[in-house]
C-alpha atoms as a PDB file:
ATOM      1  CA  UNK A   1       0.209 -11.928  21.514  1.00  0.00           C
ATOM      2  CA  UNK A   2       1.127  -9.348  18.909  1.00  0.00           C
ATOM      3  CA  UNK A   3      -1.916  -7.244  17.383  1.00  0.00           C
ATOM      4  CA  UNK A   4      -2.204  -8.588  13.438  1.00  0.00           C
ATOM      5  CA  UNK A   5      -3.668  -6.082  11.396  1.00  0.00           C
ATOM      6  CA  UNK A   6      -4.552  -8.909   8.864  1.00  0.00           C
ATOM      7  CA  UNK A   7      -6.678 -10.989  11.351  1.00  0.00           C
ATOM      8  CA  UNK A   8      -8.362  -8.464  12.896  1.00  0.00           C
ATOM      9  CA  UNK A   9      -9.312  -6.851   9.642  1.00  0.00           C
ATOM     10  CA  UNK A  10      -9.803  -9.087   7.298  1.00  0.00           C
ATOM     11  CA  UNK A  11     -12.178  -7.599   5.378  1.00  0.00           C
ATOM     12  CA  UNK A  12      -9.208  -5.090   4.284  1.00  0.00           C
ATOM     13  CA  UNK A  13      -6.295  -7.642   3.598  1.00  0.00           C
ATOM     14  CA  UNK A  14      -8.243 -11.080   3.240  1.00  0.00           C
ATOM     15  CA  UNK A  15     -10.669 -10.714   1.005  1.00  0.00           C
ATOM     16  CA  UNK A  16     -12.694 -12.791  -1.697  1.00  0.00           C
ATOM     17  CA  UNK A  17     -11.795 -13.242  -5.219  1.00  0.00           C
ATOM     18  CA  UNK A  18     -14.852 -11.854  -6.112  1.00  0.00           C
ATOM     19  CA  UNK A  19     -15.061  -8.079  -6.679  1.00  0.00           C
ATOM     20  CA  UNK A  20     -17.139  -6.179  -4.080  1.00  0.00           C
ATOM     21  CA  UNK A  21     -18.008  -2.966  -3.154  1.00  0.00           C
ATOM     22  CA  UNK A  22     -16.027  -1.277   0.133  1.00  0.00           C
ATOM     23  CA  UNK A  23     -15.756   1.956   2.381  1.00  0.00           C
ATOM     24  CA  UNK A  24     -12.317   2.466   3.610  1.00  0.00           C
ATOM     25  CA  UNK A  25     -11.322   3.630   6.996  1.00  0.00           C
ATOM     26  CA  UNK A  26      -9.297   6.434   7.452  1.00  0.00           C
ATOM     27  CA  UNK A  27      -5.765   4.960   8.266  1.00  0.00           C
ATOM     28  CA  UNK A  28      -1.893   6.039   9.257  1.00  0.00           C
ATOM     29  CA  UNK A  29       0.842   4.834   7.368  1.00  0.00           C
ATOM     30  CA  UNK A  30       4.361   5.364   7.001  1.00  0.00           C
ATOM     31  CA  UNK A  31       5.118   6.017   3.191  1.00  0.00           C
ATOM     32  CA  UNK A  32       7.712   6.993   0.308  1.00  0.00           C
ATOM     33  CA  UNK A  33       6.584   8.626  -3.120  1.00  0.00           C
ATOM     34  CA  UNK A  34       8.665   7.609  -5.757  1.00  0.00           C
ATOM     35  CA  UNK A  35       8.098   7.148  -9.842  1.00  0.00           C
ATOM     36  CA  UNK A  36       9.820   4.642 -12.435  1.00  0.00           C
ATOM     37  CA  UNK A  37      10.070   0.865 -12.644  1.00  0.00           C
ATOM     38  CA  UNK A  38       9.825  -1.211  -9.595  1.00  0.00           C
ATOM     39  CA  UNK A  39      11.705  -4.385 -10.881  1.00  0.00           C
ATOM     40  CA  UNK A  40      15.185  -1.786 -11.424  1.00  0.00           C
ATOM     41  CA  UNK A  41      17.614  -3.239  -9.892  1.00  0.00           C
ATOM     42  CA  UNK A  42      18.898  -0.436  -6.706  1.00  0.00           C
ATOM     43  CA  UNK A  43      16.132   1.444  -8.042  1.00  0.00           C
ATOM     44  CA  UNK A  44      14.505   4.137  -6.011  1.00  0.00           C
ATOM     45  CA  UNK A  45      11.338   1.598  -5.957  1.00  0.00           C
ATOM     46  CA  UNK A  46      13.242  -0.851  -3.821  1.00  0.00           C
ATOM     47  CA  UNK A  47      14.989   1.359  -1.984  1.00  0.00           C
ATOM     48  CA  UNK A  48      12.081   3.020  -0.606  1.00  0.00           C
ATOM     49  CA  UNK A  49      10.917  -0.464   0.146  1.00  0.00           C
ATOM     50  CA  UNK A  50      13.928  -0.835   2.416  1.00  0.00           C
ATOM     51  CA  UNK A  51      13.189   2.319   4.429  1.00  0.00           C
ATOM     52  CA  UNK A  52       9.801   1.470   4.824  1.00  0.00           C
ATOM     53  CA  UNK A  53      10.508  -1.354   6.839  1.00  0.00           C
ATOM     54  CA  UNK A  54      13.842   0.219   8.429  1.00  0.00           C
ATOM     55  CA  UNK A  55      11.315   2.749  10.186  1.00  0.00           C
ATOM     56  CA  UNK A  56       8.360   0.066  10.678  1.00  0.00           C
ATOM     57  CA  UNK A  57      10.883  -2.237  12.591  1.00  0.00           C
ATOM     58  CA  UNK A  58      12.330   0.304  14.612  1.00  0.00           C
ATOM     59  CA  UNK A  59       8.530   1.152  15.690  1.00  0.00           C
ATOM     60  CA  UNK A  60       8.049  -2.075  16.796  1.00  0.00           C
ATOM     61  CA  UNK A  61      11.261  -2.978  18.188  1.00  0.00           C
ATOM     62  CA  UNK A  62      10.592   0.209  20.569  1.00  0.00           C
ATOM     63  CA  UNK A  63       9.213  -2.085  23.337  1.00  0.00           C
ATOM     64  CA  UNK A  64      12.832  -3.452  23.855  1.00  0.00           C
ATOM     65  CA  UNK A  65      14.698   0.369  24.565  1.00  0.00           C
ATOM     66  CA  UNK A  66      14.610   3.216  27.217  1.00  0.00           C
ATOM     67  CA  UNK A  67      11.881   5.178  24.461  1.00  0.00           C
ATOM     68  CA  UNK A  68       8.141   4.300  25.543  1.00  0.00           C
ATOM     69  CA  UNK A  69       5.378   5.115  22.776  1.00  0.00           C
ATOM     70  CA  UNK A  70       2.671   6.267  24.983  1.00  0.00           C
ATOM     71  CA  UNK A  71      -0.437   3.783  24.131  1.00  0.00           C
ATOM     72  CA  UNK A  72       2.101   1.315  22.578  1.00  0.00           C
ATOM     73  CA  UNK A  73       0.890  -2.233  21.639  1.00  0.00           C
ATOM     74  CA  UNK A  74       3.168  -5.055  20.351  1.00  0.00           C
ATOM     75  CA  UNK A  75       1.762  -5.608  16.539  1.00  0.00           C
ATOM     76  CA  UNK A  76       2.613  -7.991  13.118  1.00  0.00           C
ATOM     77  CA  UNK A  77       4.623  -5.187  10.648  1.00  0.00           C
ATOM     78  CA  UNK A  78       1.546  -4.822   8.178  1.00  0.00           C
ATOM     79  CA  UNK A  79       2.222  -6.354   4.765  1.00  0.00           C
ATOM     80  CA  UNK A  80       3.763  -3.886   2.237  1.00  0.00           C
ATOM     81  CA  UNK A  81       0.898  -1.711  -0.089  1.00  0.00           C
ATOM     82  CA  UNK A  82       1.453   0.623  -3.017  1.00  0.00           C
ATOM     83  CA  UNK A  83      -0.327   3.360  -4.649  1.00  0.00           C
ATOM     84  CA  UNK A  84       0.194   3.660  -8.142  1.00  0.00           C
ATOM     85  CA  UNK A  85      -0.281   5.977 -10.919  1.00  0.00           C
ATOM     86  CA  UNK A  86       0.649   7.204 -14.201  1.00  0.00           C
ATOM     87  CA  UNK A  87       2.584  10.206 -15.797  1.00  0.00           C
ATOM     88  CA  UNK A  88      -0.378  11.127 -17.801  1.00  0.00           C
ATOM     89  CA  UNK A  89      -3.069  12.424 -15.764  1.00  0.00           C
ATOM     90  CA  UNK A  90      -6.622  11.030 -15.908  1.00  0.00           C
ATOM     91  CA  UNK A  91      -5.182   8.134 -17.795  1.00  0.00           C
ATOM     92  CA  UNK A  92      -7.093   4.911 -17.848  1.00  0.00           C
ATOM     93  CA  UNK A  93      -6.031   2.384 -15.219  1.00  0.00           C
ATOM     94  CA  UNK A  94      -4.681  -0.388 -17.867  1.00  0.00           C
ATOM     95  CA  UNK A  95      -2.095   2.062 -18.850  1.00  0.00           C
ATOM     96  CA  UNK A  96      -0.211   0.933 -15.922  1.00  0.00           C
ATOM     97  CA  UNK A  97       0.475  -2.238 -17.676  1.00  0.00           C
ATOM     98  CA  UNK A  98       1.701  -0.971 -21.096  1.00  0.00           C
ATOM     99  CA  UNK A  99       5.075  -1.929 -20.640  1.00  0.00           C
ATOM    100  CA  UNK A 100       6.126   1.696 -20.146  1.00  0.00           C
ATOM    101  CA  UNK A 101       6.758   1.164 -16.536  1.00  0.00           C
ATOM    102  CA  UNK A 102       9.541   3.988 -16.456  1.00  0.00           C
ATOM    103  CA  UNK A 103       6.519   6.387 -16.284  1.00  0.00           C
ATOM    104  CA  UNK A 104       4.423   5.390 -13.249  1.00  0.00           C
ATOM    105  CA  UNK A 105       3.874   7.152 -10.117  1.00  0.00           C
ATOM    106  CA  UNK A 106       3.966   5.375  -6.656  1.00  0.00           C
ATOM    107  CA  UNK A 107       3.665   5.545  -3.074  1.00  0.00           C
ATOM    108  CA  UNK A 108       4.983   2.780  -0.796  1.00  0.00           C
ATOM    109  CA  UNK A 109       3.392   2.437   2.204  1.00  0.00           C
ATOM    110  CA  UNK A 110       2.945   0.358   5.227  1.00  0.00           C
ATOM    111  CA  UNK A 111       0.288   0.614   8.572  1.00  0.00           C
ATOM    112  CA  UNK A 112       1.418   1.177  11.630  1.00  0.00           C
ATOM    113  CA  UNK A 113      -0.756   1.786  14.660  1.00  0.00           C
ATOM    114  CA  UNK A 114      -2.443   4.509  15.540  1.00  0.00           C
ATOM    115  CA  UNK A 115      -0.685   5.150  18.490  1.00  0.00           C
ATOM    116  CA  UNK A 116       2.454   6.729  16.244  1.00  0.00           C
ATOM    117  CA  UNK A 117       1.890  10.561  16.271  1.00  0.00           C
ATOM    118  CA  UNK A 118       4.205  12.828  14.197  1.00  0.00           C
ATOM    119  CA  UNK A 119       6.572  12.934  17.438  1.00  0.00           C
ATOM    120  CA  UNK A 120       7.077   9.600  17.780  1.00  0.00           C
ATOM    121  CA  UNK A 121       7.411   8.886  13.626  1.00  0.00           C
ATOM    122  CA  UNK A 122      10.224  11.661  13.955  1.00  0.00           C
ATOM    123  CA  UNK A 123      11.909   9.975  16.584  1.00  0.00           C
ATOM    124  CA  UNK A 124      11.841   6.444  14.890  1.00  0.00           C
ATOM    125  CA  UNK A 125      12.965   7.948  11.710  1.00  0.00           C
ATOM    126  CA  UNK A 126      16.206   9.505  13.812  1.00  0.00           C
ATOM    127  CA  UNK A 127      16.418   6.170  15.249  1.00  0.00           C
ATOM    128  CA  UNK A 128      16.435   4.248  12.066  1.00  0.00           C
ATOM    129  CA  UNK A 129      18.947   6.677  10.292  1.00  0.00           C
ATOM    130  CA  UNK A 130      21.405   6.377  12.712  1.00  0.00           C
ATOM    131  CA  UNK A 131      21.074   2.381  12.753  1.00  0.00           C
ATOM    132  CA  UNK A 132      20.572   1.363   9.309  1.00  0.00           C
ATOM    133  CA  UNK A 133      23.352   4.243   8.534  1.00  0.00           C
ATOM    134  CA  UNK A 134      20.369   5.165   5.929  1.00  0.00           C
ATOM    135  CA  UNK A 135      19.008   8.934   4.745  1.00  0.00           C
ATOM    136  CA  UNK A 136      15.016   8.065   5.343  1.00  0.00           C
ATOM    137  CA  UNK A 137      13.954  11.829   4.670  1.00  0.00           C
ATOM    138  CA  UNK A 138      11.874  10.521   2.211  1.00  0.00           C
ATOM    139  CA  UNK A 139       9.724   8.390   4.696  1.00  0.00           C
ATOM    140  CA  UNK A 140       6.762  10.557   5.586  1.00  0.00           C
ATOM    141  CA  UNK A 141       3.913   9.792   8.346  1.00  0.00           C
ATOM    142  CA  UNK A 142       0.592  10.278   6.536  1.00  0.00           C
ATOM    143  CA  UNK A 143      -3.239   9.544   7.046  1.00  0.00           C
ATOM    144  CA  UNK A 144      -5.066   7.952   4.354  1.00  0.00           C
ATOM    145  CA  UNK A 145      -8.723   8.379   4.006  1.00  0.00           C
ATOM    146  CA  UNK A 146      -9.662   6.138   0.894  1.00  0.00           C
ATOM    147  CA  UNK A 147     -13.237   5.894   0.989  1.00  0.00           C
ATOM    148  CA  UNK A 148     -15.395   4.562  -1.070  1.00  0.00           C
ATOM    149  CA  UNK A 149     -13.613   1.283  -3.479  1.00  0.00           C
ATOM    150  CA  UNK A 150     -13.885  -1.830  -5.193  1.00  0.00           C
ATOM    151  CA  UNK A 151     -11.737  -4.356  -3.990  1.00  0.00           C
ATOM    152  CA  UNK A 152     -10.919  -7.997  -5.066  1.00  0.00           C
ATOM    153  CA  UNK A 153      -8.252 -10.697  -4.215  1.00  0.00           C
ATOM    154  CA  UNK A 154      -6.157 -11.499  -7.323  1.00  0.00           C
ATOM    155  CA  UNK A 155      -4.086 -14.601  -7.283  1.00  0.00           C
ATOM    156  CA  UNK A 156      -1.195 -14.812 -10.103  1.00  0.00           C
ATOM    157  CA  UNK A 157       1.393 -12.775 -11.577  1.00  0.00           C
ATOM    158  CA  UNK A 158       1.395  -9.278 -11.213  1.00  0.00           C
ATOM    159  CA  UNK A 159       1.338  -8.719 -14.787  1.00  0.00           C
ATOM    160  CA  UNK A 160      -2.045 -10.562 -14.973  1.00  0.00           C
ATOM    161  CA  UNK A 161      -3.795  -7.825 -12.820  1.00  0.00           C
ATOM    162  CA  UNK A 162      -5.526  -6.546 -15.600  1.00  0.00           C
ATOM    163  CA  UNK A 163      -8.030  -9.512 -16.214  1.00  0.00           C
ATOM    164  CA  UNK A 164      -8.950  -9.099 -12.412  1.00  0.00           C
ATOM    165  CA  UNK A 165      -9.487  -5.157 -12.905  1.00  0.00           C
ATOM    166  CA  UNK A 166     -11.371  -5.692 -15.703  1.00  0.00           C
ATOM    167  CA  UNK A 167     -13.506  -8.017 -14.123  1.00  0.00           C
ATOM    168  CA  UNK A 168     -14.062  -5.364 -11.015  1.00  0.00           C
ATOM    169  CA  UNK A 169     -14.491  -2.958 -13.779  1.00  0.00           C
ATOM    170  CA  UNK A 170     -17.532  -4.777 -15.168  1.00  0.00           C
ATOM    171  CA  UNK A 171     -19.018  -5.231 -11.131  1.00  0.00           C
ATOM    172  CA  UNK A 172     -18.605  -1.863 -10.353  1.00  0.00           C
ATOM    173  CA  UNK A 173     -20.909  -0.681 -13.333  1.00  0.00           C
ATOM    174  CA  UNK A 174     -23.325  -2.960 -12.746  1.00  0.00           C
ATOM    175  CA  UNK A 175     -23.825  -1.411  -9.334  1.00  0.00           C
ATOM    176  CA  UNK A 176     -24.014   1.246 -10.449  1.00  0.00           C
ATOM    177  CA  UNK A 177     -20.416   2.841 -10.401  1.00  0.00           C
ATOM    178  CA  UNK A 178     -17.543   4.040 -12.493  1.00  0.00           C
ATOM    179  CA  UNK A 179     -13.643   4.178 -11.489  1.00  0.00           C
ATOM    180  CA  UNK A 180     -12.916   7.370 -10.326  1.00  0.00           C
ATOM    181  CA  UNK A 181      -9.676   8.373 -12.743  1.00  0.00           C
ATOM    182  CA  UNK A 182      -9.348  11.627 -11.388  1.00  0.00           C
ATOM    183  CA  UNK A 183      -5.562  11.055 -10.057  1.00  0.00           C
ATOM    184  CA  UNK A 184      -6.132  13.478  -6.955  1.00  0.00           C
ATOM    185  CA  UNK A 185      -3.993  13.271  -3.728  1.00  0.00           C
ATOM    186  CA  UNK A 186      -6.540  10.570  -2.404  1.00  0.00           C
ATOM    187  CA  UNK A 187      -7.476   8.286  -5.484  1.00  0.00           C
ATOM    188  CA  UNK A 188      -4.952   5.836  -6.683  1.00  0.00           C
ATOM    189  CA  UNK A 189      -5.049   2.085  -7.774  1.00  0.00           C
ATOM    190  CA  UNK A 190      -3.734   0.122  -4.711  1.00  0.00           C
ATOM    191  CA  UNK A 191      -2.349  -3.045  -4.002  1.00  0.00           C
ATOM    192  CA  UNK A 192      -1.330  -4.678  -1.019  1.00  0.00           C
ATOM    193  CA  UNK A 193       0.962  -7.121  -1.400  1.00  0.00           C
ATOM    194  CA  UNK A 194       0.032 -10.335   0.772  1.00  0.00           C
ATOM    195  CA  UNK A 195       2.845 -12.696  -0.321  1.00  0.00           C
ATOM    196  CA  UNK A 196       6.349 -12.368  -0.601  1.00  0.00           C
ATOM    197  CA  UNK A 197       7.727 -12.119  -4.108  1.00  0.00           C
ATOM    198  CA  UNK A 198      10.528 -13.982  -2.991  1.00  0.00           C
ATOM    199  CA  UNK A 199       9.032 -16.887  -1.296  1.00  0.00           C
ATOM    200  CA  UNK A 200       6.468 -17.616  -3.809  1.00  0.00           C
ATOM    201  CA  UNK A 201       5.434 -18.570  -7.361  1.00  0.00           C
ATOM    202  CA  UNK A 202       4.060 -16.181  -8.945  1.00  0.00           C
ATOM    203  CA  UNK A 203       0.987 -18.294 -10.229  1.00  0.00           C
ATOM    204  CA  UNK A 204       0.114 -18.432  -6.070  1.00  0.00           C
ATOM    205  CA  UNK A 205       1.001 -14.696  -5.794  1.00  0.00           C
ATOM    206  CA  UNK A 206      -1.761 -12.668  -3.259  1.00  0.00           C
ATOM    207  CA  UNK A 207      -2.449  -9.347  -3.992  1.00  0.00           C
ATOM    208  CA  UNK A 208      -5.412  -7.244  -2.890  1.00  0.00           C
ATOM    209  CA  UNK A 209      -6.622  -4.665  -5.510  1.00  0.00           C
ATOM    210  CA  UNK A 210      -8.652  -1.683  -4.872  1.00  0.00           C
ATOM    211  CA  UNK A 211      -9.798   0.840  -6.847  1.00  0.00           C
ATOM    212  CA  UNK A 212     -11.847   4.151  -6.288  1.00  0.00           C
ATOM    213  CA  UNK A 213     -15.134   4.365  -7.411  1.00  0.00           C
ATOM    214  CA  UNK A 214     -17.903   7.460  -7.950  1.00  0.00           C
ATOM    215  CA  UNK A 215     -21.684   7.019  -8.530  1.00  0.00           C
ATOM    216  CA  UNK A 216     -22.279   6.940 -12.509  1.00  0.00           C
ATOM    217  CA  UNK A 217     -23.331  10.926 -13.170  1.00  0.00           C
END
């Protein structure tokens, strides 16, 4: 049976509604930096989307060819995640939702196993270019160490995220905790999208939020 990143770690991708406090593993992940609105239609948000799982699938779909990934296990394609932020550095976390959304920052990004080094990323990325007929130099193979967050299950429209983070807001200071704002190469707003926009309402929408946090100074 396929590995399922979402079964086995559940703590990271099924969590409770309730906000609560987190340390992060350090993971891999394929990913594609990008900025402007996601909802453009043939937008570079959607396209990067697109290239994401181009490379994810041809990972996967590795087990069928002549190419072995040494250490290779069959696995579920993680759900898509995102790592926002805004123009403005240090900017509060709400301004994502000001209506502005020409002017955020993002990183796409989806798991994949362990097992793919920086050779074997380079050779699915040929592989997938020549397939999907696609330019994927923007797909990168990174490691994310996020550390330290606080994370909640919001169910609803995207749009309504900021009732949830304001509610995680209010748990992390209680604990003792602020949201760390300082828009470095490691501390973004992230959500990983559980359902598919597609298939569902958006009132039953599943997203996971986390934020970064720092001990109050």
């Amino acid at each position: 049976m396929a590995f399922d990143f979402k079964k086995e770690y559940k703590e990271l991708y099924l969590p409770s509604k309730k906000p609560h406090i987190i340390d992060v593993p350090p993971m891999t992940f394929i990913s594609v930096r990008g900025k402007g609105d996601p909802n453009a239609e043939d937008g570079e948000y959607k396209m990067s989307v697109q290239m994401l799982y181009s490379v994810a699938f041809t990972i996967k779909m590795s087990k069928m060819g002549a190419h072995k990934m040494n250490g290779y296990f069959d696995f579920v394609v993680p759900p898509l995640e995102g790592l926002w932020n805004h123009r403005n550095a240090g900017s509060d976390i709400l301004d994502l939702f000001d209506g502005n959304k020409s002017s955020l920052r993002w990183t796409s990004i989806i798991r994949v196993p362990d097992f793919v080094t920086n050779d074997e990323f380079e050779w699915a990325r040929r592989e997938a270019s020549k397939k999907k007929n696609l330019d994927l130099s923007k797909v990168e193979l990174i490691r994310y160490d996020e550390g330290l967050c606080v994370q909640c299950l919001h169910v609803g429209h995207y749009d309504d995220e900021p009732a949830t983070i304001d509610a995680m807001r209010e748990y992390a200071d209680n604990q003792g905790f602020v949201f760390d704002n300082s828009n470095s190469n490691q501390r973004f707003h992230h959500e990983i999208y559980i359902s598919n926009p597609c298939k569902t309402a958006p009132e039953k929408l599943k997203t996971v939020i986390r934020y970064p946090i720092i001990k109050k100074s």
